[in-house]
C-alpha atoms as a PDB file:
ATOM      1  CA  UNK A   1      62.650 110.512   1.140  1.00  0.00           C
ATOM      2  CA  UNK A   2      60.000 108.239  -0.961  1.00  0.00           C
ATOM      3  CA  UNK A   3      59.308 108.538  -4.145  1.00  0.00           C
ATOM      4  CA  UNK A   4      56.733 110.044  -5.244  1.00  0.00           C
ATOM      5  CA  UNK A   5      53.044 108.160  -6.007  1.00  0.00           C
ATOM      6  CA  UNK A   6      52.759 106.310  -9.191  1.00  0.00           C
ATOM      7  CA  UNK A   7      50.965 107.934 -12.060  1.00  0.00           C
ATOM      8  CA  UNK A   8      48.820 107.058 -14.780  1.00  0.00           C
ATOM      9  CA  UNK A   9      51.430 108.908 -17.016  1.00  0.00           C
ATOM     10  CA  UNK A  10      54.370 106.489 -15.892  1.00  0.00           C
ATOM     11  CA  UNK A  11      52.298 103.521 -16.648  1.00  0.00           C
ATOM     12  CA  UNK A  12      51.638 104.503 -20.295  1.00  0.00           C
ATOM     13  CA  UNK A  13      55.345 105.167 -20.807  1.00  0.00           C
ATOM     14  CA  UNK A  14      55.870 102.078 -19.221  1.00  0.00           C
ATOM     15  CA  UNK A  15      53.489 100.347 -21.606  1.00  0.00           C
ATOM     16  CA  UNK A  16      54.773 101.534 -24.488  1.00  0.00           C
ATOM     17  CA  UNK A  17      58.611 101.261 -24.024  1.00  0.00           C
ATOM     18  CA  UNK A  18      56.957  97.448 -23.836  1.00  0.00           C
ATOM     19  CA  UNK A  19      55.234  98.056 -26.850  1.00  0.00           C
ATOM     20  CA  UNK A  20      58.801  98.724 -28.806  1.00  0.00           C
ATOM     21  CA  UNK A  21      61.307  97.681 -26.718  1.00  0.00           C
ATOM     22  CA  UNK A  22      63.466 101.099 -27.331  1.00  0.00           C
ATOM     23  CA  UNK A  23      63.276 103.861 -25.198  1.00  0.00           C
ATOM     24  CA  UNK A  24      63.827 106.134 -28.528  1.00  0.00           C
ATOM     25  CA  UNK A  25      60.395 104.709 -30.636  1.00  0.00           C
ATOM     26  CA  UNK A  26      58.755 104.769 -26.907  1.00  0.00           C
ATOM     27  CA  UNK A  27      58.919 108.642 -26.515  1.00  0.00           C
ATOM     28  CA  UNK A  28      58.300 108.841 -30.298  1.00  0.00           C
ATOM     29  CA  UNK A  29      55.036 106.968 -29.578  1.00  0.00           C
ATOM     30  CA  UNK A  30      54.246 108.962 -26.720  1.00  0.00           C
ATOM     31  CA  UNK A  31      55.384 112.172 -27.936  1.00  0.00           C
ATOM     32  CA  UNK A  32      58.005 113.235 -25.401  1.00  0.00           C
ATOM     33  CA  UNK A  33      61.449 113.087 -25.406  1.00  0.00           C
ATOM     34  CA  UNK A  34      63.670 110.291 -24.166  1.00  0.00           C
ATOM     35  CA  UNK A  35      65.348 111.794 -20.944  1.00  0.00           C
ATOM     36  CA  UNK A  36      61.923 112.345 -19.951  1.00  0.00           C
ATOM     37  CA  UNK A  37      60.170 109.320 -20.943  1.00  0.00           C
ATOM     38  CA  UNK A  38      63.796 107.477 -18.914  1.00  0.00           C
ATOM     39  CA  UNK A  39      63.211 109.075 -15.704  1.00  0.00           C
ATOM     40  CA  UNK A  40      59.577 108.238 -15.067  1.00  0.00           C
ATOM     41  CA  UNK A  41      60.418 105.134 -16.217  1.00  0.00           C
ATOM     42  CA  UNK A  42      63.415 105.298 -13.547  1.00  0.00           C
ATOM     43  CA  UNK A  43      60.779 107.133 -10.751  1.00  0.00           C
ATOM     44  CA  UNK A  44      58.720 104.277 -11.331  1.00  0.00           C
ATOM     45  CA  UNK A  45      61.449 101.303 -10.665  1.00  0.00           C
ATOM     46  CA  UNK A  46      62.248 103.652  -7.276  1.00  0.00           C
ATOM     47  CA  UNK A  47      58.594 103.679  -5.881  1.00  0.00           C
ATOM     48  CA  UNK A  48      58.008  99.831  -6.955  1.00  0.00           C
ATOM     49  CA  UNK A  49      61.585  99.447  -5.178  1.00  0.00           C
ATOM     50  CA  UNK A  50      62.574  96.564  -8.591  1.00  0.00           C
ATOM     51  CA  UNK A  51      64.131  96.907 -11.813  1.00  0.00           C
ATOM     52  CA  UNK A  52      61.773  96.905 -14.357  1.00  0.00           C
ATOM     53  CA  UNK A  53      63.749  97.268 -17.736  1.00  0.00           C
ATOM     54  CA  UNK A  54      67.108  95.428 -18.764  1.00  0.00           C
ATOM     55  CA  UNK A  55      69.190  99.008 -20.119  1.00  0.00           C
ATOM     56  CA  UNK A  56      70.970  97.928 -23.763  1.00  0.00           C
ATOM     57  CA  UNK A  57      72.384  99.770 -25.952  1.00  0.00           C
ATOM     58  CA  UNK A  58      70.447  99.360 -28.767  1.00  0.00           C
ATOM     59  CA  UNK A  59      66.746  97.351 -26.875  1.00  0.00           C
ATOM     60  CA  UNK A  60      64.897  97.703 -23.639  1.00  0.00           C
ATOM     61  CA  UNK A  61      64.078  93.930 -22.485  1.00  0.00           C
ATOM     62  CA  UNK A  62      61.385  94.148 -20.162  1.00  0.00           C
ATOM     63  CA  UNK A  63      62.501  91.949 -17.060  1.00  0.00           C
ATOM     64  CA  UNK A  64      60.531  89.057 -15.811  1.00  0.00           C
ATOM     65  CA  UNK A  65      58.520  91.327 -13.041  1.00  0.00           C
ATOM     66  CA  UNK A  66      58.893  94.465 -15.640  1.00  0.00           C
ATOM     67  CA  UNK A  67      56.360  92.348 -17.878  1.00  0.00           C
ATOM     68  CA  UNK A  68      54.400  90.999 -14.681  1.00  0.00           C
ATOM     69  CA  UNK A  69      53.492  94.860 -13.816  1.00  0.00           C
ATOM     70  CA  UNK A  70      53.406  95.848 -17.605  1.00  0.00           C
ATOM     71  CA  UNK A  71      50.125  93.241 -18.023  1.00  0.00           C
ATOM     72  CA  UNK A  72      48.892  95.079 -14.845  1.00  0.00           C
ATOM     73  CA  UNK A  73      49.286  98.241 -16.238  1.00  0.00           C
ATOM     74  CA  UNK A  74      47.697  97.831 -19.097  1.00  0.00           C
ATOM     75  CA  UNK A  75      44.598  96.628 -17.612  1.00  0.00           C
ATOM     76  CA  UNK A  76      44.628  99.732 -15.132  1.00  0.00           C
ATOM     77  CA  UNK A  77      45.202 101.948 -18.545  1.00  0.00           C
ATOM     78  CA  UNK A  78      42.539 100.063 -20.126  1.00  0.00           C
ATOM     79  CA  UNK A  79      39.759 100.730 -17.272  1.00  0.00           C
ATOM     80  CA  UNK A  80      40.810 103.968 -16.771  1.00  0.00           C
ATOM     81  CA  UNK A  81      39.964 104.906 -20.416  1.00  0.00           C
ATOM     82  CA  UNK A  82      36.560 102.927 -19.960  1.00  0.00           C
ATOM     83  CA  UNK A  83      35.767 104.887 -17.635  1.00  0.00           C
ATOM     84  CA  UNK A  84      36.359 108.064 -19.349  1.00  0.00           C
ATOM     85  CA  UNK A  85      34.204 106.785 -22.788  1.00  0.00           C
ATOM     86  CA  UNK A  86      31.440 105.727 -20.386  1.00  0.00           C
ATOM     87  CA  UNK A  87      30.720 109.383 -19.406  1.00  0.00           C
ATOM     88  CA  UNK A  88      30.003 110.102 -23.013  1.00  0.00           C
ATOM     89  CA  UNK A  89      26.115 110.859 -23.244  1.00  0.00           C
ATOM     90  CA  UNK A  90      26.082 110.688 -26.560  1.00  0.00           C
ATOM     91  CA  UNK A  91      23.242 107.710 -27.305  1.00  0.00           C
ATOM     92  CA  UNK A  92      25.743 106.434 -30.441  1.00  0.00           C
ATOM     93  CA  UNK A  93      28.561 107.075 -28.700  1.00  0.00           C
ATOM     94  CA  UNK A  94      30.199 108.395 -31.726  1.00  0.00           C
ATOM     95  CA  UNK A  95      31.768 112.008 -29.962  1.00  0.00           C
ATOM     96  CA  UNK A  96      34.895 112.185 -28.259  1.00  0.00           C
ATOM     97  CA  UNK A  97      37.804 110.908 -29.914  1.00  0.00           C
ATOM     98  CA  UNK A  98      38.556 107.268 -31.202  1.00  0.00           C
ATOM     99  CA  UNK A  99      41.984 105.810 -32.129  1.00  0.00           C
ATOM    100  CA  UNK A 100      41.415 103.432 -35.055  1.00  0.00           C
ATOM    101  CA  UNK A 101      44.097 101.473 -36.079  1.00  0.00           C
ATOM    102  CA  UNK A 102      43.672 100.068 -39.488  1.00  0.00           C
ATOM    103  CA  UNK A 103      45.572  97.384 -41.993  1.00  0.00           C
ATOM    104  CA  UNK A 104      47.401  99.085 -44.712  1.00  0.00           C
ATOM    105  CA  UNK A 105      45.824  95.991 -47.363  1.00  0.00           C
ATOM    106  CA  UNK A 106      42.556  97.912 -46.249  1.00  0.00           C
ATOM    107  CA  UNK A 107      43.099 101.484 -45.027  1.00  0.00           C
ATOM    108  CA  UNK A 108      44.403 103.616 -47.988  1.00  0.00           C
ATOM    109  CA  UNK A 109      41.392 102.793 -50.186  1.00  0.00           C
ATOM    110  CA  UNK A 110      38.394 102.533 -47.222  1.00  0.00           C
ATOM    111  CA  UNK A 111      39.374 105.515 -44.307  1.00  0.00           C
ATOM    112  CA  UNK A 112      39.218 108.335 -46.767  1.00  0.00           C
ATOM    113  CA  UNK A 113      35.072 107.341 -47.367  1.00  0.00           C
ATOM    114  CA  UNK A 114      34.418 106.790 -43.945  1.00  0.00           C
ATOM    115  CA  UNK A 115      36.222 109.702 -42.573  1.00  0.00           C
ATOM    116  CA  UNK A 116      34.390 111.682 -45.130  1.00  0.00           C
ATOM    117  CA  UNK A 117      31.262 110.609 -43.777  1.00  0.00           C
ATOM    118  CA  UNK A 118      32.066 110.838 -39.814  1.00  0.00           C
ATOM    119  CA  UNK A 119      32.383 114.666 -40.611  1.00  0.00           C
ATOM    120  CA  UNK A 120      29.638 115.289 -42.471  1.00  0.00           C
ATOM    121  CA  UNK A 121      27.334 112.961 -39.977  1.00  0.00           C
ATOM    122  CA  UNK A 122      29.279 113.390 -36.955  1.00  0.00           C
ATOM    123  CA  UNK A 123      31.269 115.966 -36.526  1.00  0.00           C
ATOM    124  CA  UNK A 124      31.925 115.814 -32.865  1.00  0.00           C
ATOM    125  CA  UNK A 125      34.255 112.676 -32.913  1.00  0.00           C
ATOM    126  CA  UNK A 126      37.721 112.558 -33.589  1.00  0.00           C
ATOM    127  CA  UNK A 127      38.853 109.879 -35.157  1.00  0.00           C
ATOM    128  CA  UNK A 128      42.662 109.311 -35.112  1.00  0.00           C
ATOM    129  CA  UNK A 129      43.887 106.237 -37.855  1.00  0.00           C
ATOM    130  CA  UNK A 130      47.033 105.014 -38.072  1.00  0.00           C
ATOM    131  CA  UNK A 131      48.195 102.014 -39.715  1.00  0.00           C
ATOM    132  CA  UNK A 132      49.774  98.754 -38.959  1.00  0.00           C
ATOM    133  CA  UNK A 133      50.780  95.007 -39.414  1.00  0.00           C
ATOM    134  CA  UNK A 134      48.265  92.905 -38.256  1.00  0.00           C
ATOM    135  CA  UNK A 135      49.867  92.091 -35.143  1.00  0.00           C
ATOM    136  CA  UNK A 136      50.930  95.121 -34.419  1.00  0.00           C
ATOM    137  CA  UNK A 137      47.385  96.387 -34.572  1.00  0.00           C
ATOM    138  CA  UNK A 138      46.024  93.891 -31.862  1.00  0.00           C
ATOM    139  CA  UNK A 139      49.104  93.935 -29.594  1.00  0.00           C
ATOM    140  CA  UNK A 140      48.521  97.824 -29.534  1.00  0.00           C
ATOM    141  CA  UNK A 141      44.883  97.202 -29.208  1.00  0.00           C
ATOM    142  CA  UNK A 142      45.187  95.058 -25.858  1.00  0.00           C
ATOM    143  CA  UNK A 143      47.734  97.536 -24.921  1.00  0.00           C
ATOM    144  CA  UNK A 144      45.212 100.578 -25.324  1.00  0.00           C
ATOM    145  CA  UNK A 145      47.304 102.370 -28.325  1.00  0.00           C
ATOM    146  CA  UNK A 146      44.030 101.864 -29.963  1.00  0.00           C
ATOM    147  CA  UNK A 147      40.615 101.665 -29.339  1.00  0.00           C
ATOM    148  CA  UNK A 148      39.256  99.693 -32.078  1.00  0.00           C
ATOM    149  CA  UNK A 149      41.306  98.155 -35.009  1.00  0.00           C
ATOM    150  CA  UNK A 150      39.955  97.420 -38.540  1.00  0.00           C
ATOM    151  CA  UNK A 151      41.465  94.322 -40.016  1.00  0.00           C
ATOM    152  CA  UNK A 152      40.867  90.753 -41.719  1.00  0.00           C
ATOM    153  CA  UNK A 153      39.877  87.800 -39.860  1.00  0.00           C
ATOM    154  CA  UNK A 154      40.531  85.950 -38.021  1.00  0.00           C
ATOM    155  CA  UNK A 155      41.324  87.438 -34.749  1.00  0.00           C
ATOM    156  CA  UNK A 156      42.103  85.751 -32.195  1.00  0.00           C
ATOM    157  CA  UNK A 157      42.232  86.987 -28.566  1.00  0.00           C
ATOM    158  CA  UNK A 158      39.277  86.531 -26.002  1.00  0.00           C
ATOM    159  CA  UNK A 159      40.229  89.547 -25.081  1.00  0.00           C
ATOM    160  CA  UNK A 160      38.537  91.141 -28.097  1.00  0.00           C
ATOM    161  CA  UNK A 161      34.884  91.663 -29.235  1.00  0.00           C
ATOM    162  CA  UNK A 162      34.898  91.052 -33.022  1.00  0.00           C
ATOM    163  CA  UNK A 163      32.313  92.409 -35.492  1.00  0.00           C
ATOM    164  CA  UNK A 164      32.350  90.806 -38.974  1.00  0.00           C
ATOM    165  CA  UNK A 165      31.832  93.634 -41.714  1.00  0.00           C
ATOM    166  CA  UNK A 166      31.980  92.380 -45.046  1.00  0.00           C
ATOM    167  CA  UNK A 167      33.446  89.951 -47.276  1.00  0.00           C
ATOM    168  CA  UNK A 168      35.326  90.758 -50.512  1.00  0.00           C
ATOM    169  CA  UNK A 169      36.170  88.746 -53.092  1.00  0.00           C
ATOM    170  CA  UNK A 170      40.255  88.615 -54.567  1.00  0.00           C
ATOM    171  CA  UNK A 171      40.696  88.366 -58.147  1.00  0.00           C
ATOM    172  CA  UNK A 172      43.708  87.608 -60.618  1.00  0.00           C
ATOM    173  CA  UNK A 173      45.454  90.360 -61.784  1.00  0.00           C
ATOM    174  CA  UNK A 174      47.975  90.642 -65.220  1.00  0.00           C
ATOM    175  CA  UNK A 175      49.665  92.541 -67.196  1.00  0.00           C
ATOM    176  CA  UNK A 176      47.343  93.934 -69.774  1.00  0.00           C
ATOM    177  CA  UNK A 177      49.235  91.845 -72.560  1.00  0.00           C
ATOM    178  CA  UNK A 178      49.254  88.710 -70.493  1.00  0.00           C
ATOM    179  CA  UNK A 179      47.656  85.796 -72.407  1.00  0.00           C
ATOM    180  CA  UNK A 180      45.218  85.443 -69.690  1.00  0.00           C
ATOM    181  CA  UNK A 181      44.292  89.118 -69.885  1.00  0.00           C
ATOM    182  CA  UNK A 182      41.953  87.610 -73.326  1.00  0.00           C
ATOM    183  CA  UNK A 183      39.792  85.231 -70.755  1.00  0.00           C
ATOM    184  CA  UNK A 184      36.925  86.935 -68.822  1.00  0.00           C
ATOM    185  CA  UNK A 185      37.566  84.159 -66.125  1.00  0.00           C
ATOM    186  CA  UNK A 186      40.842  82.224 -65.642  1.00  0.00           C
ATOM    187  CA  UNK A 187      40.471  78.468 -65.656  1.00  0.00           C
ATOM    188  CA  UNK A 188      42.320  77.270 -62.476  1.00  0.00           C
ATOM    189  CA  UNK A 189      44.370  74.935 -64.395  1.00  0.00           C
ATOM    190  CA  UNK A 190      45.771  77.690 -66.649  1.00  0.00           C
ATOM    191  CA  UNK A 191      47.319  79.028 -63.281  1.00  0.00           C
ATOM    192  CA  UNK A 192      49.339  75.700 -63.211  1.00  0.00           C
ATOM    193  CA  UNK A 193      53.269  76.357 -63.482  1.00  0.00           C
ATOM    194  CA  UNK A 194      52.305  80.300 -63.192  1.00  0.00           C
ATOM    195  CA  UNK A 195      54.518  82.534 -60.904  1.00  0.00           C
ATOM    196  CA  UNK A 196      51.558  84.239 -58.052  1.00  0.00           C
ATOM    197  CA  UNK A 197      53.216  87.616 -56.632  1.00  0.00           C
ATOM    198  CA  UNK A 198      52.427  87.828 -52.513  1.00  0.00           C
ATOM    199  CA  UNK A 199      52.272  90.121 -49.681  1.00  0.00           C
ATOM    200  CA  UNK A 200      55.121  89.530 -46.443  1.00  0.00           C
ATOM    201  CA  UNK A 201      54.017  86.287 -44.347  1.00  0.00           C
ATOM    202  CA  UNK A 202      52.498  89.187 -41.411  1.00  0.00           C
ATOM    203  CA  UNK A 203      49.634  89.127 -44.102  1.00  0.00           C
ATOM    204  CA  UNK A 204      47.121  87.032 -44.130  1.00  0.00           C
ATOM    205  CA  UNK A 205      46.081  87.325 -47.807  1.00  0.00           C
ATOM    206  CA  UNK A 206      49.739  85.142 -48.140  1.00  0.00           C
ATOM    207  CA  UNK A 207      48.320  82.619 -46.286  1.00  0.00           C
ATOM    208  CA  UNK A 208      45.688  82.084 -49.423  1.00  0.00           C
ATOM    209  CA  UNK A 209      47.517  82.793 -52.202  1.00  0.00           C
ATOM    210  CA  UNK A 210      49.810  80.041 -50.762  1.00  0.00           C
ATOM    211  CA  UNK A 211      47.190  77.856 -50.678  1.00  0.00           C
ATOM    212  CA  UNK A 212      45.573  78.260 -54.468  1.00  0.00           C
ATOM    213  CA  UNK A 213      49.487  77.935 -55.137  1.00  0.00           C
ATOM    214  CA  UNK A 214      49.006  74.732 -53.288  1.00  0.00           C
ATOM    215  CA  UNK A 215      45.483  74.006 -55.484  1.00  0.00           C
ATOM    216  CA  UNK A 216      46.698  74.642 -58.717  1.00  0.00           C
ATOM    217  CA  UNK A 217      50.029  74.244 -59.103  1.00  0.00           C
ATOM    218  CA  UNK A 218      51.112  77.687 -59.225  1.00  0.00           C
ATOM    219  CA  UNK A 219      54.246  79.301 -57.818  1.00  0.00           C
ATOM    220  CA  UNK A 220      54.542  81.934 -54.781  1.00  0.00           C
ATOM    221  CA  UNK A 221      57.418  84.005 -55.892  1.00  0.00           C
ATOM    222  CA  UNK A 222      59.219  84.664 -52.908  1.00  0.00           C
ATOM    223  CA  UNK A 223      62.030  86.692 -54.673  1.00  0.00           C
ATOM    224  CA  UNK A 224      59.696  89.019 -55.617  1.00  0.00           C
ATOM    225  CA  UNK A 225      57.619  89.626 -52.179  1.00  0.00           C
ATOM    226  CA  UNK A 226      55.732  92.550 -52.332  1.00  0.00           C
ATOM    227  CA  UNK A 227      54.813  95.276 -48.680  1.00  0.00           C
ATOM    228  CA  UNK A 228      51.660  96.652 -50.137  1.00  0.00           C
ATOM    229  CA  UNK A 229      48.955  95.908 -52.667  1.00  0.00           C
ATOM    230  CA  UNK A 230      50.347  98.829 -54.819  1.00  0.00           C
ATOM    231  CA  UNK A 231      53.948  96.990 -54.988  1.00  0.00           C
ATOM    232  CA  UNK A 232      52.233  93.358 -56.140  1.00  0.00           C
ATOM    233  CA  UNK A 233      49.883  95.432 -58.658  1.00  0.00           C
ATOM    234  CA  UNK A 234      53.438  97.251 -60.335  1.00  0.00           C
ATOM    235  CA  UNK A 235      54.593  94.140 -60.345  1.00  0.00           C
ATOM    236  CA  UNK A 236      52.066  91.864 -61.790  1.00  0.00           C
ATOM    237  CA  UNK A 237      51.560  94.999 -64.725  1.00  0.00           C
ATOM    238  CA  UNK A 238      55.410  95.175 -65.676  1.00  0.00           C
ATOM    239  CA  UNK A 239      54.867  90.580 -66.467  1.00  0.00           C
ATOM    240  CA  UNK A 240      56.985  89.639 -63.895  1.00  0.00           C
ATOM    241  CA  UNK A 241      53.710  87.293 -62.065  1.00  0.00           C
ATOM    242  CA  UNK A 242      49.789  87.640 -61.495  1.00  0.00           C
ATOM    243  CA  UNK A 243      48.506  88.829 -58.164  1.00  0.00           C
ATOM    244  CA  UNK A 244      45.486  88.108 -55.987  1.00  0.00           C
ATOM    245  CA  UNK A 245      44.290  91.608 -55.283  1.00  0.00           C
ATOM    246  CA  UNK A 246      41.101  92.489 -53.189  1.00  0.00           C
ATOM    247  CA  UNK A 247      37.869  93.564 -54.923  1.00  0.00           C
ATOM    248  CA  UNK A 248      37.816  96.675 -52.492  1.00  0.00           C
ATOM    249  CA  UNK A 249      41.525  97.811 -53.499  1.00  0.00           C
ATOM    250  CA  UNK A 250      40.446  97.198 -57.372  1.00  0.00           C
ATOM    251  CA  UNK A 251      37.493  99.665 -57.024  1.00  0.00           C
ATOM    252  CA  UNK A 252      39.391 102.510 -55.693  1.00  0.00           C
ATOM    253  CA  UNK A 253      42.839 102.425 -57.442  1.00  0.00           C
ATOM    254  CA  UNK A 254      42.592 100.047 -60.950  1.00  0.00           C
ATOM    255  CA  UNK A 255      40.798 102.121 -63.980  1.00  0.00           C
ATOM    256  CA  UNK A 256      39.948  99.833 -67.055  1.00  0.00           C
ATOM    257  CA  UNK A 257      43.099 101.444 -69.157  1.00  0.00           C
ATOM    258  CA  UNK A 258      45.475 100.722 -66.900  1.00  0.00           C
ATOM    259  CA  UNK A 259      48.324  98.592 -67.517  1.00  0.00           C
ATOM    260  CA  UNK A 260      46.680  95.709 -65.498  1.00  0.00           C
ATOM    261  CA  UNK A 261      43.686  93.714 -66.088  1.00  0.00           C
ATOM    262  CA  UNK A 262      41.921  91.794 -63.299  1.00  0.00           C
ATOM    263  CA  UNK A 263      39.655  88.368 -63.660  1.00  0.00           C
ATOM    264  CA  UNK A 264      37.848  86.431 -61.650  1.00  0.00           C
ATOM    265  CA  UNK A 265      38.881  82.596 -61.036  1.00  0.00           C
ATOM    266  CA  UNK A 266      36.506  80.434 -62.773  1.00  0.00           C
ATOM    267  CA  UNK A 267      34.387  78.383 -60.145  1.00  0.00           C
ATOM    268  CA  UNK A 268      36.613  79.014 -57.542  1.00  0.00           C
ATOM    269  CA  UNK A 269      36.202  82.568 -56.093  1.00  0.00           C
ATOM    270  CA  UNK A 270      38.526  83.207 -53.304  1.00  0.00           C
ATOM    271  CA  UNK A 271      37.165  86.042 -50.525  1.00  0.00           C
ATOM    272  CA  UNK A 272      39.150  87.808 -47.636  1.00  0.00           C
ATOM    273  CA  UNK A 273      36.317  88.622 -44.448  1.00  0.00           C
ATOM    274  CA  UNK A 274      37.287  92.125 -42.562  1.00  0.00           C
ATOM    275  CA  UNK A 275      36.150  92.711 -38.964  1.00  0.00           C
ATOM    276  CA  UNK A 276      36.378  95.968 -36.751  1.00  0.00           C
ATOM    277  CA  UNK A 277      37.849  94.420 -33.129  1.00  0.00           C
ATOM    278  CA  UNK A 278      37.712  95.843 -29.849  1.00  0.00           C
ATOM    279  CA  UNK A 279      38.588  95.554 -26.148  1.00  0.00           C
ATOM    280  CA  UNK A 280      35.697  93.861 -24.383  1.00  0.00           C
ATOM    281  CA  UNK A 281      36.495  95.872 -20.940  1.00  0.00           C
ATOM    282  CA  UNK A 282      35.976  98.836 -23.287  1.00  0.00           C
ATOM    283  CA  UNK A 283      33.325 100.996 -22.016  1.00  0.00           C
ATOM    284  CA  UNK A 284      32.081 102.131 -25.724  1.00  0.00           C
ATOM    285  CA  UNK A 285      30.720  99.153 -27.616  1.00  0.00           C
ATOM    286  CA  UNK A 286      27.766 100.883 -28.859  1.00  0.00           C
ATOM    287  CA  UNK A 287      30.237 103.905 -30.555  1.00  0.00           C
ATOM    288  CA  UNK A 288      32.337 100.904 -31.961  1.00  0.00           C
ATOM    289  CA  UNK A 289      29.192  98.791 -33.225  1.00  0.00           C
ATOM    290  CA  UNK A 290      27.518 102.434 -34.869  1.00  0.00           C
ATOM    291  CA  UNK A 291      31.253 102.632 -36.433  1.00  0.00           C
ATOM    292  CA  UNK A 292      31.193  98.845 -37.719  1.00  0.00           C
ATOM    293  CA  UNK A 293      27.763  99.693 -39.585  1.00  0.00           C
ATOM    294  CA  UNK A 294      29.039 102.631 -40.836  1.00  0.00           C
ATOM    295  CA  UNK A 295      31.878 101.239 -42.343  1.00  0.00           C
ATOM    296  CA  UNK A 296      29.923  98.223 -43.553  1.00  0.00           C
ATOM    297  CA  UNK A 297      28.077 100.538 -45.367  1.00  0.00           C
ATOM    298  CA  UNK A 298      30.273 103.163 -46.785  1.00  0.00           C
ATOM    299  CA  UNK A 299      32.175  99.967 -48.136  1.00  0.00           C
ATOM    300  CA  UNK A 300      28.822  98.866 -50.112  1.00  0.00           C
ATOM    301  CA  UNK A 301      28.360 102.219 -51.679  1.00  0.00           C
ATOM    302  CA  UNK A 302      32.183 102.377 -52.758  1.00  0.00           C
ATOM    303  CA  UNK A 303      31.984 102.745 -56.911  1.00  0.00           C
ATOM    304  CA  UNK A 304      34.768 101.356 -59.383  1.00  0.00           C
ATOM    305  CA  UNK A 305      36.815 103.959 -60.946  1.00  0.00           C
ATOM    306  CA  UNK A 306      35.228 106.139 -63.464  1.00  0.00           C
ATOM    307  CA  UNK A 307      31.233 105.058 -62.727  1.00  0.00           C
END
């Protein structure tokens, strides 16, 4: 007896055991259980007549023509979801439902004003956010976990349509009794021999506060690596380094009596670019490109604490 016909529902199980390689996080992902996400992933390897997945104890390695049909798949996933957005009359294309996945450096103090103003301007889209590492975010983008993604440049991919947002600028901050706290600009060469607190390498705000390290003589402290901008910002107020933080993080979370104070580098202002990124098979540029502007502009009209 054959097996029965592939379905779309195999391939995106498929795509995301790929996605983790763990047949656990896969059905987390999907939101099934494991025996059930294992035997379509089995019913599939009996209609395709190969093996598709190397069975560890601990991974899933995709084999060589498991990753050969997994790029297939994803472009079948991909179109058939383009499909489905294209039947969306809406002229802004913003109803339906859009999964935005978004950098934790930005989404914490940016989603909670734009989802505010998706309901009250449009309150027939969904918008699902969740948050991830930068490459996370764009391998789940080409794999169709998400529509769009909302991170910093640059992106690369020409698989991708990117939209350039807005810039920002990143600015010293100390402890409030720091020396350099007196200063309202900091002299590069006063950052000579200074220790500069940093994000994980997946970041790419590391890759330029390594490089004003580089310029000025500073320090990155390794030791002290921080996962979020809230971990660098405890840091950096308890003395133990100064942090580059991002103008748009400052505005939402740092009040003036707080136990850091932030400064601008002295004729050498350092500036992060963020982008919203999509498929370019997608079949909804014109919801993604309303969304851009209206994240542009909600950041714009985003006020410093306590104004």
């Amino acid at each position: 007896m054959a097996a029965p016909k592939i379905t779309l529902r195999q391939l995106h199980y498929l795509v995301a055991l790929a996605a983790t390689g763990h047949f656990r996080r896969a059905a987390e992902r999907v939101g099934v259980t494991q025996p059930s996400l294992s035997a379509q992933i089995a019913l599939l390897e009996q209609r395709l007549g190969i093996r598709l997945v190397e069975r560890g104890t601990t991974v899933a390695t995709l084999t060589p023509r498991g990753r050969d049909i997994v790029e297939r798949a994803q472009h079948l996933l991909n179109d058939v979801q383009a499909l489905e957005d294209s039947a969306l009359d809406d002229p802004e294309g913003l109803r339906g439902t859009i999964r935005l996945g978004v950098s934790p450096t930005l989404g914490p103090y940016l989603m909670p004003h734009v989802v505010a103003r998706l309901h009250r301007d449009h309150r027939d889209l969904r918008l699902h956010v969740r948050e991830g590492s930068p490459d996370e975010l764009l391998r789940d983008l080409a794999g169709g976990t998400h529509d769009a993604v909302l991170l910093q440049l640059p992106v690369v991919g020409h698989e991708f349509t990117v939209q350039r947002l807005f810039r920002e600028e990143l600015l010293i901050a100390m402890a409030a009794d720091d020396s350099l706290a007196a200063e309202p600009a900091i002299d590069p060469a006063a950052l000579a021999g200074r220790g500069l607190l940093t994000l994980s390498p997946q970041y790419k705000m590391s890759e330029q506060i390594l490089a004003l390290s580089t310029a000025v003589g500073a320090e990155v402290m390794r030791d002290y690596e921080g996962t979020s901008l809230d971990a660098i910002r405890q840091m950096a107020g308890m003395g133990m380094g100064l942090a580059l933080l991002p103008s748009l993080y400052i505005r939402s979370e740092i009040r003036d009596e707080d136990d850091v104070r932030v400064r601008p580098i002295r004729g050498r202002a350092i500036y992060r670019e963020v982008a919203l990124a999509w498929r370019r098979s997608a079949g909804r540029a014109p919801a993604y490109q309303r969304l851009a502007a209206i994240v542009s502009e909600v950041e714009r009209s985003i006020q410093p604490i306590g104004n």
